[in-house]
C-alpha atoms as a PDB file:
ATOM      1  CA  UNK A   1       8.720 -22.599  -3.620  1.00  0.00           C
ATOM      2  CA  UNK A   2      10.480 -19.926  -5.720  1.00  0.00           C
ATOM      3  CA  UNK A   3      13.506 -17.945  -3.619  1.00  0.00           C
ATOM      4  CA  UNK A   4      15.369 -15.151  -5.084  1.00  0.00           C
ATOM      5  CA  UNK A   5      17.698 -12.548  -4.388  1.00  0.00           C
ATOM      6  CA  UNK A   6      16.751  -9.128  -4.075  1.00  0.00           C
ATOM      7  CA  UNK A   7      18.852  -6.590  -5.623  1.00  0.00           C
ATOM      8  CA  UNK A   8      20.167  -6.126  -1.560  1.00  0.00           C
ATOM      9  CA  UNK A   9      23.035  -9.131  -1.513  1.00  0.00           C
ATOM     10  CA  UNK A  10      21.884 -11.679   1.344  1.00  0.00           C
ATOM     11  CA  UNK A  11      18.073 -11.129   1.388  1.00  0.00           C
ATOM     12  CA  UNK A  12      15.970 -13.198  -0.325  1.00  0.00           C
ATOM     13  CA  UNK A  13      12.237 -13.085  -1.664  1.00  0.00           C
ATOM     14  CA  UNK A  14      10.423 -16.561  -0.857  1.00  0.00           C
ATOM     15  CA  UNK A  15       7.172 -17.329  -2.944  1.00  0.00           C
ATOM     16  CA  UNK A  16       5.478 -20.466  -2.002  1.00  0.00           C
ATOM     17  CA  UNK A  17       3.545 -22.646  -3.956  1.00  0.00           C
ATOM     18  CA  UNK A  18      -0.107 -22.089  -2.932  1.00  0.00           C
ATOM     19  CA  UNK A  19      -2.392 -25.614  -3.131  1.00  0.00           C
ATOM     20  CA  UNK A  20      -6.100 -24.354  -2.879  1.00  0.00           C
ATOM     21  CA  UNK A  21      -9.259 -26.376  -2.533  1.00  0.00           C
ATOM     22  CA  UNK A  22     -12.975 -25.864  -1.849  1.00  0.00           C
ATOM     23  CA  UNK A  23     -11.714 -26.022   2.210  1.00  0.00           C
ATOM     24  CA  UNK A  24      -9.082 -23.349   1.853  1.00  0.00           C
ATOM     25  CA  UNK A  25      -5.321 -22.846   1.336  1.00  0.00           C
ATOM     26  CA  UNK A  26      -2.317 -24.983   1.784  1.00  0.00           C
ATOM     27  CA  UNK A  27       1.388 -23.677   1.664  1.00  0.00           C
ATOM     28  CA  UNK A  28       5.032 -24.278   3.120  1.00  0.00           C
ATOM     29  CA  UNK A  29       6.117 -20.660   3.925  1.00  0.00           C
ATOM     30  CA  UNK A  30       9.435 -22.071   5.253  1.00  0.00           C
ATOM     31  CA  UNK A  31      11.910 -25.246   4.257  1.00  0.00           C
ATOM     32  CA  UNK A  32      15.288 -24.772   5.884  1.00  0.00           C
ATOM     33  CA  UNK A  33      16.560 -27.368   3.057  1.00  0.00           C
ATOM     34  CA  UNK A  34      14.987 -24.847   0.165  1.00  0.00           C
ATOM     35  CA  UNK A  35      16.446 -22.165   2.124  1.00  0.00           C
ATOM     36  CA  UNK A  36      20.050 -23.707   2.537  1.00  0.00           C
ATOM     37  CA  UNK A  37      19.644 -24.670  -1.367  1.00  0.00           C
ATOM     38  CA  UNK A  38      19.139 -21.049  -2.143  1.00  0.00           C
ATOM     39  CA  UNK A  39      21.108 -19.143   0.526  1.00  0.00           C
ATOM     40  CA  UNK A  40      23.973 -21.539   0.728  1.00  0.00           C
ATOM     41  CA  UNK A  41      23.792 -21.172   4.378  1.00  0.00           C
ATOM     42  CA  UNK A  42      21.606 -22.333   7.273  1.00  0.00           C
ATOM     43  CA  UNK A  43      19.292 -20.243   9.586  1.00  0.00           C
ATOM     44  CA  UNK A  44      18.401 -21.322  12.657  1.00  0.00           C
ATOM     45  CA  UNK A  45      15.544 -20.345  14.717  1.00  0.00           C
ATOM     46  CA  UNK A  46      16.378 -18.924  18.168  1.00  0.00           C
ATOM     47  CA  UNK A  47      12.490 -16.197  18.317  1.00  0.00           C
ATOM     48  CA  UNK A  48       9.193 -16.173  16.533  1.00  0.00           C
ATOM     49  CA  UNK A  49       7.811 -12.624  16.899  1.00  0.00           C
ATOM     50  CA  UNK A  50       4.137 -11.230  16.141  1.00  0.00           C
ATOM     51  CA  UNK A  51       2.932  -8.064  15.618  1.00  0.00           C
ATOM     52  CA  UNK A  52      -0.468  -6.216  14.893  1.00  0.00           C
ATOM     53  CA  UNK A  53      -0.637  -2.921  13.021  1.00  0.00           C
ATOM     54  CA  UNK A  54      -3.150  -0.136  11.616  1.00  0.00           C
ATOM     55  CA  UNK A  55      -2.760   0.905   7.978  1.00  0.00           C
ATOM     56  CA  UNK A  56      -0.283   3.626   8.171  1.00  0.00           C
ATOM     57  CA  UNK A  57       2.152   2.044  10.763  1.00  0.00           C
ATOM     58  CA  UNK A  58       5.725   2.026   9.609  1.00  0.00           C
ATOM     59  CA  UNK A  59       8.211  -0.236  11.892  1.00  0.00           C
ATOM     60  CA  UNK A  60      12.076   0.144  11.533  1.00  0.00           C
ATOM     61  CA  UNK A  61      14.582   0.775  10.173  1.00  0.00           C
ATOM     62  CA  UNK A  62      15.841  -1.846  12.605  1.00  0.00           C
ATOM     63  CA  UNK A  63      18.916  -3.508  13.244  1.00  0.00           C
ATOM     64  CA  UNK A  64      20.873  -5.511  15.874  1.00  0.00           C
ATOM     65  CA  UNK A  65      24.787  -4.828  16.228  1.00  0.00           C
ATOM     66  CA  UNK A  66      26.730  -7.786  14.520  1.00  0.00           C
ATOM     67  CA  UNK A  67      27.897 -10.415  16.032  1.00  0.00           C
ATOM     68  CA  UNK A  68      25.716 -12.224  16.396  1.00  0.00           C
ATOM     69  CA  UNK A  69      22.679  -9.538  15.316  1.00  0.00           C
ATOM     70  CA  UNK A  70      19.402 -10.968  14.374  1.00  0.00           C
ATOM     71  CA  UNK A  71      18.435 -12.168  10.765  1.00  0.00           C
ATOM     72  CA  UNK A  72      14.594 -13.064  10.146  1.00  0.00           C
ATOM     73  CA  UNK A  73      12.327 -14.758   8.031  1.00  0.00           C
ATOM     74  CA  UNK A  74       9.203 -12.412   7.387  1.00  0.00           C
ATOM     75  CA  UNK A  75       5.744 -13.148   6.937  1.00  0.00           C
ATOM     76  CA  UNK A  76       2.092 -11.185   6.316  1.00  0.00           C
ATOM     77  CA  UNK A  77      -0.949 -14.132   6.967  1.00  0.00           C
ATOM     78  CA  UNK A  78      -3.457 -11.369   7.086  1.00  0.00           C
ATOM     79  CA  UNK A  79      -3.468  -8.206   5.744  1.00  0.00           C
ATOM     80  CA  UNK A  80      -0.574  -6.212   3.429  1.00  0.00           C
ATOM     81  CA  UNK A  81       2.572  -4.782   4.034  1.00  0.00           C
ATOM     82  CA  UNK A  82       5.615  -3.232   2.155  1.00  0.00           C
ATOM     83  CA  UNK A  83       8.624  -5.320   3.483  1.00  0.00           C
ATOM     84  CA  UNK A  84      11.757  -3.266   3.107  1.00  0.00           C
ATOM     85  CA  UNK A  85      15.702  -4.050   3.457  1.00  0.00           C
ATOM     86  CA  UNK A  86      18.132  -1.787   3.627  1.00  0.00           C
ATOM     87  CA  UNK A  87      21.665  -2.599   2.979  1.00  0.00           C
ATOM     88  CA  UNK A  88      23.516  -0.926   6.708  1.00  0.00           C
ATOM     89  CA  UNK A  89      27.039  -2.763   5.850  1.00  0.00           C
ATOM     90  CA  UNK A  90      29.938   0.041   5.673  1.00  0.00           C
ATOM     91  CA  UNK A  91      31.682  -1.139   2.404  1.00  0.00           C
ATOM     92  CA  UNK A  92      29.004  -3.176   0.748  1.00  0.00           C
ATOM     93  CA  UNK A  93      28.129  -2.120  -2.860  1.00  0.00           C
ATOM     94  CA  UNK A  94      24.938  -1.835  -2.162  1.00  0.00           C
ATOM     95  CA  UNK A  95      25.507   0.832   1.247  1.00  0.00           C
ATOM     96  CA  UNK A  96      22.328   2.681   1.339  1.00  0.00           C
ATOM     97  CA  UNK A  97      20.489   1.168  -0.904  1.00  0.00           C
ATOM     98  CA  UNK A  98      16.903  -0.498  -0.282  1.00  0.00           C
ATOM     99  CA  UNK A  99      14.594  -2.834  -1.897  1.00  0.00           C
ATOM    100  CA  UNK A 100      11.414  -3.745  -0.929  1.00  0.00           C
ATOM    101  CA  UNK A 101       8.703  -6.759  -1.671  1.00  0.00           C
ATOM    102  CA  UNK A 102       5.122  -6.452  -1.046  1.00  0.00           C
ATOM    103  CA  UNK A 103       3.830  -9.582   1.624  1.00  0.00           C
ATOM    104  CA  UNK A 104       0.595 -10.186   1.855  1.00  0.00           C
ATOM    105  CA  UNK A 105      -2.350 -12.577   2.354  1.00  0.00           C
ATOM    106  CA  UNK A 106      -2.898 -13.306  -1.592  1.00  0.00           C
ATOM    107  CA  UNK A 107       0.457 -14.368  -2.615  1.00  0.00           C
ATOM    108  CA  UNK A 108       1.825 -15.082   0.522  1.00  0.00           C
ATOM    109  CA  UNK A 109       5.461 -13.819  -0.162  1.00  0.00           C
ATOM    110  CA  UNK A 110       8.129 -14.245   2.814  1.00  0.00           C
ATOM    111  CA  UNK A 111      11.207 -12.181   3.028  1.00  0.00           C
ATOM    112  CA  UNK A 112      14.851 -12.946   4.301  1.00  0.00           C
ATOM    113  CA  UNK A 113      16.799 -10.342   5.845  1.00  0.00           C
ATOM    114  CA  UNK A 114      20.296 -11.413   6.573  1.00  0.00           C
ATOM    115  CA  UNK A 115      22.788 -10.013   9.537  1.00  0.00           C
ATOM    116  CA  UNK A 116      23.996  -6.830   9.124  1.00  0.00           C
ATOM    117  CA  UNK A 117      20.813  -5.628   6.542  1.00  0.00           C
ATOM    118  CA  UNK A 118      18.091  -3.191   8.081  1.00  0.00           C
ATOM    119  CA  UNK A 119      14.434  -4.106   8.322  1.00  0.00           C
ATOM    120  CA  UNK A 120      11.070  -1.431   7.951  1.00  0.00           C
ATOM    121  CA  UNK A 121       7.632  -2.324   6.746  1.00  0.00           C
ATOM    122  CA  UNK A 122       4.532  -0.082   6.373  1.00  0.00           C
ATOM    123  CA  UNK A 123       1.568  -1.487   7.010  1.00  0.00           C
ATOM    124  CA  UNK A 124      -1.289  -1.068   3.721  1.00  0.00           C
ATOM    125  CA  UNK A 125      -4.471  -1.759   5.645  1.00  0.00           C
ATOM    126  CA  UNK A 126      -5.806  -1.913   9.264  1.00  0.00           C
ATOM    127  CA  UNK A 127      -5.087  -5.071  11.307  1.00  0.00           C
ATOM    128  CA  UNK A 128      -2.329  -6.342   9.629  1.00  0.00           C
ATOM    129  CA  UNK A 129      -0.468  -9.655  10.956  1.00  0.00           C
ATOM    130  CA  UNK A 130       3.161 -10.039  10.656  1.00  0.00           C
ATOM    131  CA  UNK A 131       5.304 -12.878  11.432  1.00  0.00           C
ATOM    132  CA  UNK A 132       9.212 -13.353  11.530  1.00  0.00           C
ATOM    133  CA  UNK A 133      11.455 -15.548  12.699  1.00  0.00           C
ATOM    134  CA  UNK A 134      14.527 -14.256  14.215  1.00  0.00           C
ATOM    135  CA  UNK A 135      18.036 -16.064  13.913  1.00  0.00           C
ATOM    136  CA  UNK A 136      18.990 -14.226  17.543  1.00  0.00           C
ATOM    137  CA  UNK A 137      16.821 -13.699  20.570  1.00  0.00           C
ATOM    138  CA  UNK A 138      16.173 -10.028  21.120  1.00  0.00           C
ATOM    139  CA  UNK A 139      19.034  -8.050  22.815  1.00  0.00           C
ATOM    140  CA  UNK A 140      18.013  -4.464  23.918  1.00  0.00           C
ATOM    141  CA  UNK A 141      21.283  -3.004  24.435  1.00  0.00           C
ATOM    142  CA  UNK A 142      22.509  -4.023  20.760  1.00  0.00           C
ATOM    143  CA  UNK A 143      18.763  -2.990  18.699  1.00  0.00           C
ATOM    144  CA  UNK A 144      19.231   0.509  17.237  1.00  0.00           C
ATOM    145  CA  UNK A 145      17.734   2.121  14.291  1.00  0.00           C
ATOM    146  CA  UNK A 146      17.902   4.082  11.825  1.00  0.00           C
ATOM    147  CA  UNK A 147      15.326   7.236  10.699  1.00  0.00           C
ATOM    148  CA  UNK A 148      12.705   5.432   8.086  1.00  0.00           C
ATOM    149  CA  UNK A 149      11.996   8.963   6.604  1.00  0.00           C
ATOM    150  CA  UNK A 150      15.786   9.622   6.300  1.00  0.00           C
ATOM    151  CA  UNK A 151      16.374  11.085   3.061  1.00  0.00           C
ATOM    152  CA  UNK A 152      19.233   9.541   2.992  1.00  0.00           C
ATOM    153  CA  UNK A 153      18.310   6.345   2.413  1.00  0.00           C
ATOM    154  CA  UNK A 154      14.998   7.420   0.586  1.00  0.00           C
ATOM    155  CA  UNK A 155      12.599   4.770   0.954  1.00  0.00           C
ATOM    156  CA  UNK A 156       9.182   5.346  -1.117  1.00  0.00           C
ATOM    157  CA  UNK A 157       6.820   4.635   1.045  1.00  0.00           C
ATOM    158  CA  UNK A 158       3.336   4.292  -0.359  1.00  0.00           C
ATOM    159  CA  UNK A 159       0.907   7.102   0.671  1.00  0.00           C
ATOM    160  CA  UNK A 160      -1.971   4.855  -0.317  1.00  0.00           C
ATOM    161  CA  UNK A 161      -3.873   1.352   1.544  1.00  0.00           C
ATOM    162  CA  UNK A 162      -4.111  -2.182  -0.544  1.00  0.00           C
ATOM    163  CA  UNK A 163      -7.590  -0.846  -1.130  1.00  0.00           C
ATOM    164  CA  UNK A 164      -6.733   2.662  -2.608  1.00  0.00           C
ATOM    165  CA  UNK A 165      -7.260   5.028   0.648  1.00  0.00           C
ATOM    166  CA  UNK A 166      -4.752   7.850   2.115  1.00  0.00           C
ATOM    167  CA  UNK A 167      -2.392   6.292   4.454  1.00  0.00           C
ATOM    168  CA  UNK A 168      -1.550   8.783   7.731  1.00  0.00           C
ATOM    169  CA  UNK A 169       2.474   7.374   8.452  1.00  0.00           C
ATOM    170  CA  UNK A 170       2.801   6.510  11.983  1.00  0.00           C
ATOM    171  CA  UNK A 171       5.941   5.966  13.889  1.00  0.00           C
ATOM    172  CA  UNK A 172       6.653   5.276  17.314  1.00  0.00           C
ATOM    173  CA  UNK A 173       8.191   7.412  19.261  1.00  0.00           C
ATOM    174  CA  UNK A 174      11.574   5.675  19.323  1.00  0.00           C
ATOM    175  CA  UNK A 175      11.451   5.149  15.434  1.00  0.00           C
ATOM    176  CA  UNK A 176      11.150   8.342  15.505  1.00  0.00           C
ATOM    177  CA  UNK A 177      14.283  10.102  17.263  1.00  0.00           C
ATOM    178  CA  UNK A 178      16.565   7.425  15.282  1.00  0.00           C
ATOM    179  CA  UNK A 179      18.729   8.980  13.843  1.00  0.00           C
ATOM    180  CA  UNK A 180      20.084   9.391   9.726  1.00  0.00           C
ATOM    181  CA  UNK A 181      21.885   6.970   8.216  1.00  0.00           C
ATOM    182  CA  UNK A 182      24.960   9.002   7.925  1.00  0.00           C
ATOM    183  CA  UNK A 183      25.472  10.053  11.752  1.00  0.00           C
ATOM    184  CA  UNK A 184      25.774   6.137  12.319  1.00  0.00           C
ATOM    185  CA  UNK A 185      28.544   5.570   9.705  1.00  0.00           C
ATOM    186  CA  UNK A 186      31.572   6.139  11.956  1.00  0.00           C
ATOM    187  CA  UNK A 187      29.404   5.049  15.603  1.00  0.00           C
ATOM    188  CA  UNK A 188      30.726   1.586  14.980  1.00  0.00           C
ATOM    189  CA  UNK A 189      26.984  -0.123  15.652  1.00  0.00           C
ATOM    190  CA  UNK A 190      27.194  -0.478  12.357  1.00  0.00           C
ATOM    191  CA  UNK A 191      28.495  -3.901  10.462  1.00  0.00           C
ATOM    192  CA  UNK A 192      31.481  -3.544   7.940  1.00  0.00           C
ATOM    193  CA  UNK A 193      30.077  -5.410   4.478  1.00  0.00           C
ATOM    194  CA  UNK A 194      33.736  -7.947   5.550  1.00  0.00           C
ATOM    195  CA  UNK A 195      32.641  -8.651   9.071  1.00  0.00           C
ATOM    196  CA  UNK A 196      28.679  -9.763   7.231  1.00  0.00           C
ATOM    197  CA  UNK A 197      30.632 -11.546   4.900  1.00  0.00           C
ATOM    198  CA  UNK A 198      32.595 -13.421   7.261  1.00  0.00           C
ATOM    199  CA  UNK A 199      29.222 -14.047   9.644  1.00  0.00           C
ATOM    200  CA  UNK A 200      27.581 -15.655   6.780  1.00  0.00           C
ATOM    201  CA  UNK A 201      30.891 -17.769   5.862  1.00  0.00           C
ATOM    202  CA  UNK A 202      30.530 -19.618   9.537  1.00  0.00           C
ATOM    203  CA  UNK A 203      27.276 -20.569   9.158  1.00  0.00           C
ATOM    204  CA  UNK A 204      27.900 -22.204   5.574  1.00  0.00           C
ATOM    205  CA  UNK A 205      30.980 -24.226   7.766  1.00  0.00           C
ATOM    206  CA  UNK A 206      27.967 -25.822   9.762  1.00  0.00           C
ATOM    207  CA  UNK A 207      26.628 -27.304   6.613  1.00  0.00           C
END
């Protein structure tokens, strides 16, 4: 199991080592002691979410108000996605910026998103699984969002499908009357890049 840092501080690409046979596939997609090896922190599980979604559907920019918002652990078992984190921490170096990983069913990437980051994927074909597990339960009055098409933040989404077709972008309705990144600045829903820091520092105390 490889695990590296995206160019986002405190998310983390996961590539597992795939054992194949004439029966199929084997692979550990999580190890919370590779994890705490490579994060320097622990993450424990508190909700394992699901969801199914045509080629075209884009989900986020999401976020849960810190403390104790909601990191996850993402995963595609069948189908293809473009798995995107954007950095939401007032302060942070990176404020703004994204990064994104593809996960799929071939290599069978995961991606960490810490507390405090913002998470989006776009689905690249019809039917496509994804898995997380999520360091919080869900809260409904502390999700918000932010606009995935905000130019602000300027996420390239692909306009093409794993196999080369036009993707149609879908939203839902609630994705879409989020609002830009920059009306949330001074809301206070969002995390300073200090208060993250600190988060993070009291789960490495549990160690």
């Amino acid at each position: 199991m490889l695990i590296e840092e995206t160019k986002i501080p405190g998310a983390f690409a996961v590539t597992p080592q795939q054992h194949r046979d004439d029966r199929g596939v084997f692979l550990e997609w999580f190890r919370s002691d590779r994890f705490v090896e490579a994060a320097g922190h622990r993450f424990s599980i508190a909700q394992a979410n699901c969801s199914v979604s045509s080629a075209g559907t884009i989900r986020g920019i999401h976020f849960a108000q810190l403390p104790p918002s909601q990191a996850k652990y993402v995963t595609c078992p069948s189908g293809a996605i473009l798995d995107v984190v954007v950095d939401l921490r007032v302060g942070s170096p990176t404020f703004g910026q994204w990064d994104a990983v593809q996960l799929d069913d071939q290599d069978r990437k995961a991606l960490y998103i810490a507390e405090g980051l913002g998470h989006a994927f776009l689905a690249l074909e019809d039917r496509t699984v994804v898995n997380y597990l999520c360091s919080a339960p869900y809260a409904p009055g502390r999700e918000h969002g932010v606009h995935p098409l905000d130019p602000g933040v300027g996420i390239d989404w692909p306009t093409v499908g794993r196999d080369g077709s036009p993707l149609t972008h879908s939203l839902s309705p609630k994705d879409e009357q989020a609002p830009p990144l920059a009306d949330l600045v001074d809301s206070g829903l969002l995390a300073t890049y200090a208060e993250a820091q600190d988060f993070v520092q009291g789960l490495r105390i549990d160690l």
